[in-house]
Protein backbone atom coordinates (compact mmCIF):
# COMPACT_ATOMS: atom_id res chain seq x y z
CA UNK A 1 -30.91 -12.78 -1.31
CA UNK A 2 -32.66 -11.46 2.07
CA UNK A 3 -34.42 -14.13 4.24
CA UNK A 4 -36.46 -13.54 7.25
CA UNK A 5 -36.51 -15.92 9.71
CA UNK A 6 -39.56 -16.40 12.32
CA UNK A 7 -40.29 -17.80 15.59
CA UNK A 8 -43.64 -19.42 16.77
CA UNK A 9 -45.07 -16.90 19.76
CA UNK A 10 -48.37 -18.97 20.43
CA UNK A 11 -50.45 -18.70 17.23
CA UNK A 12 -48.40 -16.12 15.56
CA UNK A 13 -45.34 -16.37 13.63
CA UNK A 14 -42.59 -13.31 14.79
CA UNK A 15 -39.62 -12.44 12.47
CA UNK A 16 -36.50 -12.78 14.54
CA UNK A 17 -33.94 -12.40 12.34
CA UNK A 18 -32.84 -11.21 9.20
CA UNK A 19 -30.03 -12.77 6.66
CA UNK A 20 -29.02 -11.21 3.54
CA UNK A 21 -25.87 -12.29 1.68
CA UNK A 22 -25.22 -8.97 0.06
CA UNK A 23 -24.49 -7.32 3.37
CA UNK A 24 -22.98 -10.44 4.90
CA UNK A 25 -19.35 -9.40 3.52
CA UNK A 26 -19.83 -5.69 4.05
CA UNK A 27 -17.79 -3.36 6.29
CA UNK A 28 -18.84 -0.08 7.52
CA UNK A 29 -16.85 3.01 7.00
CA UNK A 30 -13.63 3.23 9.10
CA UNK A 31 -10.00 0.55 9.84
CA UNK A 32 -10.78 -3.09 9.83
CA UNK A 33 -8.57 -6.03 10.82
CA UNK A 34 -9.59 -9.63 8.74
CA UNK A 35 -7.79 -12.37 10.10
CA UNK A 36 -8.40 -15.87 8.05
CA UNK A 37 -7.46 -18.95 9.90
CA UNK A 38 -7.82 -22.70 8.89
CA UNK A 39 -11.13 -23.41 10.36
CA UNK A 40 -12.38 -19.59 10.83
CA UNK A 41 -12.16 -16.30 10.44
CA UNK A 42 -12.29 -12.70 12.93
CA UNK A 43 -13.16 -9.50 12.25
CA UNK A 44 -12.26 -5.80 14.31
CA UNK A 45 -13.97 -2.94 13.40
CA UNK A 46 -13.04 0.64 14.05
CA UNK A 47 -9.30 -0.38 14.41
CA UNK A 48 -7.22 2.59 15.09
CA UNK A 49 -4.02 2.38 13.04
CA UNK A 50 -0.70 2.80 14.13
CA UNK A 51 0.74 5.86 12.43
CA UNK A 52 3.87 5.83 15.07
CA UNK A 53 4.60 2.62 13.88
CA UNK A 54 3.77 2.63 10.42
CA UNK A 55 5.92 6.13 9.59
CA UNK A 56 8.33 4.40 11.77
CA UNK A 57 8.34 1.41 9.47
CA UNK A 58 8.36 3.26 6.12
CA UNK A 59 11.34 5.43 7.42
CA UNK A 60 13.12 2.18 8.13
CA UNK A 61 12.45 0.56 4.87
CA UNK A 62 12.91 3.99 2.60
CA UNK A 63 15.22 2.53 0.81
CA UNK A 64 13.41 -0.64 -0.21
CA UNK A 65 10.18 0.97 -1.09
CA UNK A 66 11.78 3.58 -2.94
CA UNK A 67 13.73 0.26 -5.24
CA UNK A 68 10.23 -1.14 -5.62
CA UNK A 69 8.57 2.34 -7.42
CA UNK A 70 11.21 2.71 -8.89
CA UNK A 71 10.62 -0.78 -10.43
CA UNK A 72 7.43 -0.70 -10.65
CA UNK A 73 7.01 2.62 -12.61
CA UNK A 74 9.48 1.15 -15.12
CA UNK A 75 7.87 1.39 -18.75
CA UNK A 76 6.90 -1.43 -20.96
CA UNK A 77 4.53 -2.73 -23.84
CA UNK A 78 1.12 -2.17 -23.48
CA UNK A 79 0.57 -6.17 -24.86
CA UNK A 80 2.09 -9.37 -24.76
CA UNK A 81 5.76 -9.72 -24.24
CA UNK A 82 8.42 -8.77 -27.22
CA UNK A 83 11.37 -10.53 -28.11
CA UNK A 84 15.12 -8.99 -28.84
CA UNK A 85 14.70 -8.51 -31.84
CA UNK A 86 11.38 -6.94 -31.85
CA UNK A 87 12.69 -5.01 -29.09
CA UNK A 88 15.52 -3.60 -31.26
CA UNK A 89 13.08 -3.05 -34.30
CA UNK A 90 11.43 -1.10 -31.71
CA UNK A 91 14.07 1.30 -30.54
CA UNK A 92 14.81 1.64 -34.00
CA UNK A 93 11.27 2.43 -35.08
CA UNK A 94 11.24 4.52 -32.07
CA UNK A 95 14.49 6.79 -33.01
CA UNK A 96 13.08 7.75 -35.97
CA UNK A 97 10.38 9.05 -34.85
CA UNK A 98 12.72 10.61 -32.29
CA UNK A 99 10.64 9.58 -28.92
CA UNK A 100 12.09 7.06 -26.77
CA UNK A 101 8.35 6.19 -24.91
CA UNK A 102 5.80 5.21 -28.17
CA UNK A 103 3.17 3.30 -27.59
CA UNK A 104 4.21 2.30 -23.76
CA UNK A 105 2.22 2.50 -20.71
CA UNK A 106 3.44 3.66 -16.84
CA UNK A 107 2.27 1.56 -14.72
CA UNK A 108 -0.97 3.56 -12.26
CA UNK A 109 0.53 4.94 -8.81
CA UNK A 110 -1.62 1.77 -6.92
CA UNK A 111 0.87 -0.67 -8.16
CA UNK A 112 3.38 1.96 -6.80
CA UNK A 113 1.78 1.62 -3.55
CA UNK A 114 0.96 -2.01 -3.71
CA UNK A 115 4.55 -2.38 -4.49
CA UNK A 116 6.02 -0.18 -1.51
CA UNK A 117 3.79 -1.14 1.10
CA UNK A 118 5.16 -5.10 -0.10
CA UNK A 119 8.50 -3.97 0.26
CA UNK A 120 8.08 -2.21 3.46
CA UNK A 121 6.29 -6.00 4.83
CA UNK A 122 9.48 -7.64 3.21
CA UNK A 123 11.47 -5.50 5.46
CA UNK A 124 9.31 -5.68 8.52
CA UNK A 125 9.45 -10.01 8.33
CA UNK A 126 13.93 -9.26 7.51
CA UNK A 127 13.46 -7.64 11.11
CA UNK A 128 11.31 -10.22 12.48
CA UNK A 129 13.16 -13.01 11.55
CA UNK A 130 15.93 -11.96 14.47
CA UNK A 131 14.61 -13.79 17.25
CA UNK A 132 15.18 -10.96 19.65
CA UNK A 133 13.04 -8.65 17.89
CA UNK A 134 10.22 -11.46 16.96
CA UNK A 135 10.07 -12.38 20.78
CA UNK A 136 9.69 -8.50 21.61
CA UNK A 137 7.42 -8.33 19.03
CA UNK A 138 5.26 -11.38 20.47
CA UNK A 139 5.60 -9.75 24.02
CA UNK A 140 4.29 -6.25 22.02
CA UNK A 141 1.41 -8.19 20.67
CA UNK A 142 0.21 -9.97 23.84
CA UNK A 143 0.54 -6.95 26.09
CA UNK A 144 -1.81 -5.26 23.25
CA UNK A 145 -4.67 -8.44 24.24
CA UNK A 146 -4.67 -8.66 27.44
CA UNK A 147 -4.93 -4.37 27.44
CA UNK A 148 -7.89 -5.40 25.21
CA UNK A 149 -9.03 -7.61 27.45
CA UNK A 150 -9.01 -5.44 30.58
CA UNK A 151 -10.96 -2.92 28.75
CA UNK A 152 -13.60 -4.93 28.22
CA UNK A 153 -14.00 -6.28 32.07
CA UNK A 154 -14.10 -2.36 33.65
């Protein structure tokens, strides 16, 4: 719903602002950062992302995100869980039609990606939880603000 808003100029009424709650939500093209908080939320547009970092990251945690497609590319029923037994009547049914994958679906490549960039945050928090590398990390992330900040003064 769009709503103008006006303000009283002497006799005539001028719009001022604009609010429309289908465009309140919307980001424009490019990297965003959403942080939620209890209370509030902040948005940065145009983030650039870390690439260094990030291919650093995923070289680090290969072998966990490779584990996790693997896993998550596993087949299975299309519908509700089967028990052992149907699950035997199924290989069975299965070998004699000589084809191991009837009637089962692969999983789409998101949940592949969903599922290695989780592993690759699993990995990142294993790292972080050594209180060396969380207090670098903490130094890494306030050196970042007050770089932010500086920019923003000159």
């Amino acid at each position: 719903m769009k709503k103008v808003f006006y303000e009283k100029k002497g006799r005539r009424y001028v719009p001022v602002a604009e609010y429309d709650n289908n465009f309140l939500d919307s980001f424009p093209k490019g990297n965003h950062l959403v942080m939620v908080h209890p209370g509030g939320s902040s948005r940065r547009f145009n983030i650039d992302p870390n690439y260094a970092a990030m291919i650093a990251a995923g070289r680090v945690a290969e072998d966990a995100i490779c584990k996790a497609i693997v896993e998550s590319q596993k087949l299975r029923p299309a519908s509700t869980p089967i028990t052992e037994t149907q699950r035997a009547l199924w290989r069975a049914l299965a070998a004699s039609f000589n084809k191991e994958e009837m009637a089962l679906i692969r999983p789409a490549a998101r949940d592949a990606a969903d599922a290695a960039v989780t592993a690759m945050m699993k990995e990142a928090d294993k790292l972080l939880e050594h209180p060396t590398v969380r207090k670098s990390f903490e130094k890494f992330l306030m050196i970042c603000e007050l770089v932010k900040k500086n920019e923003t003064h000159n």
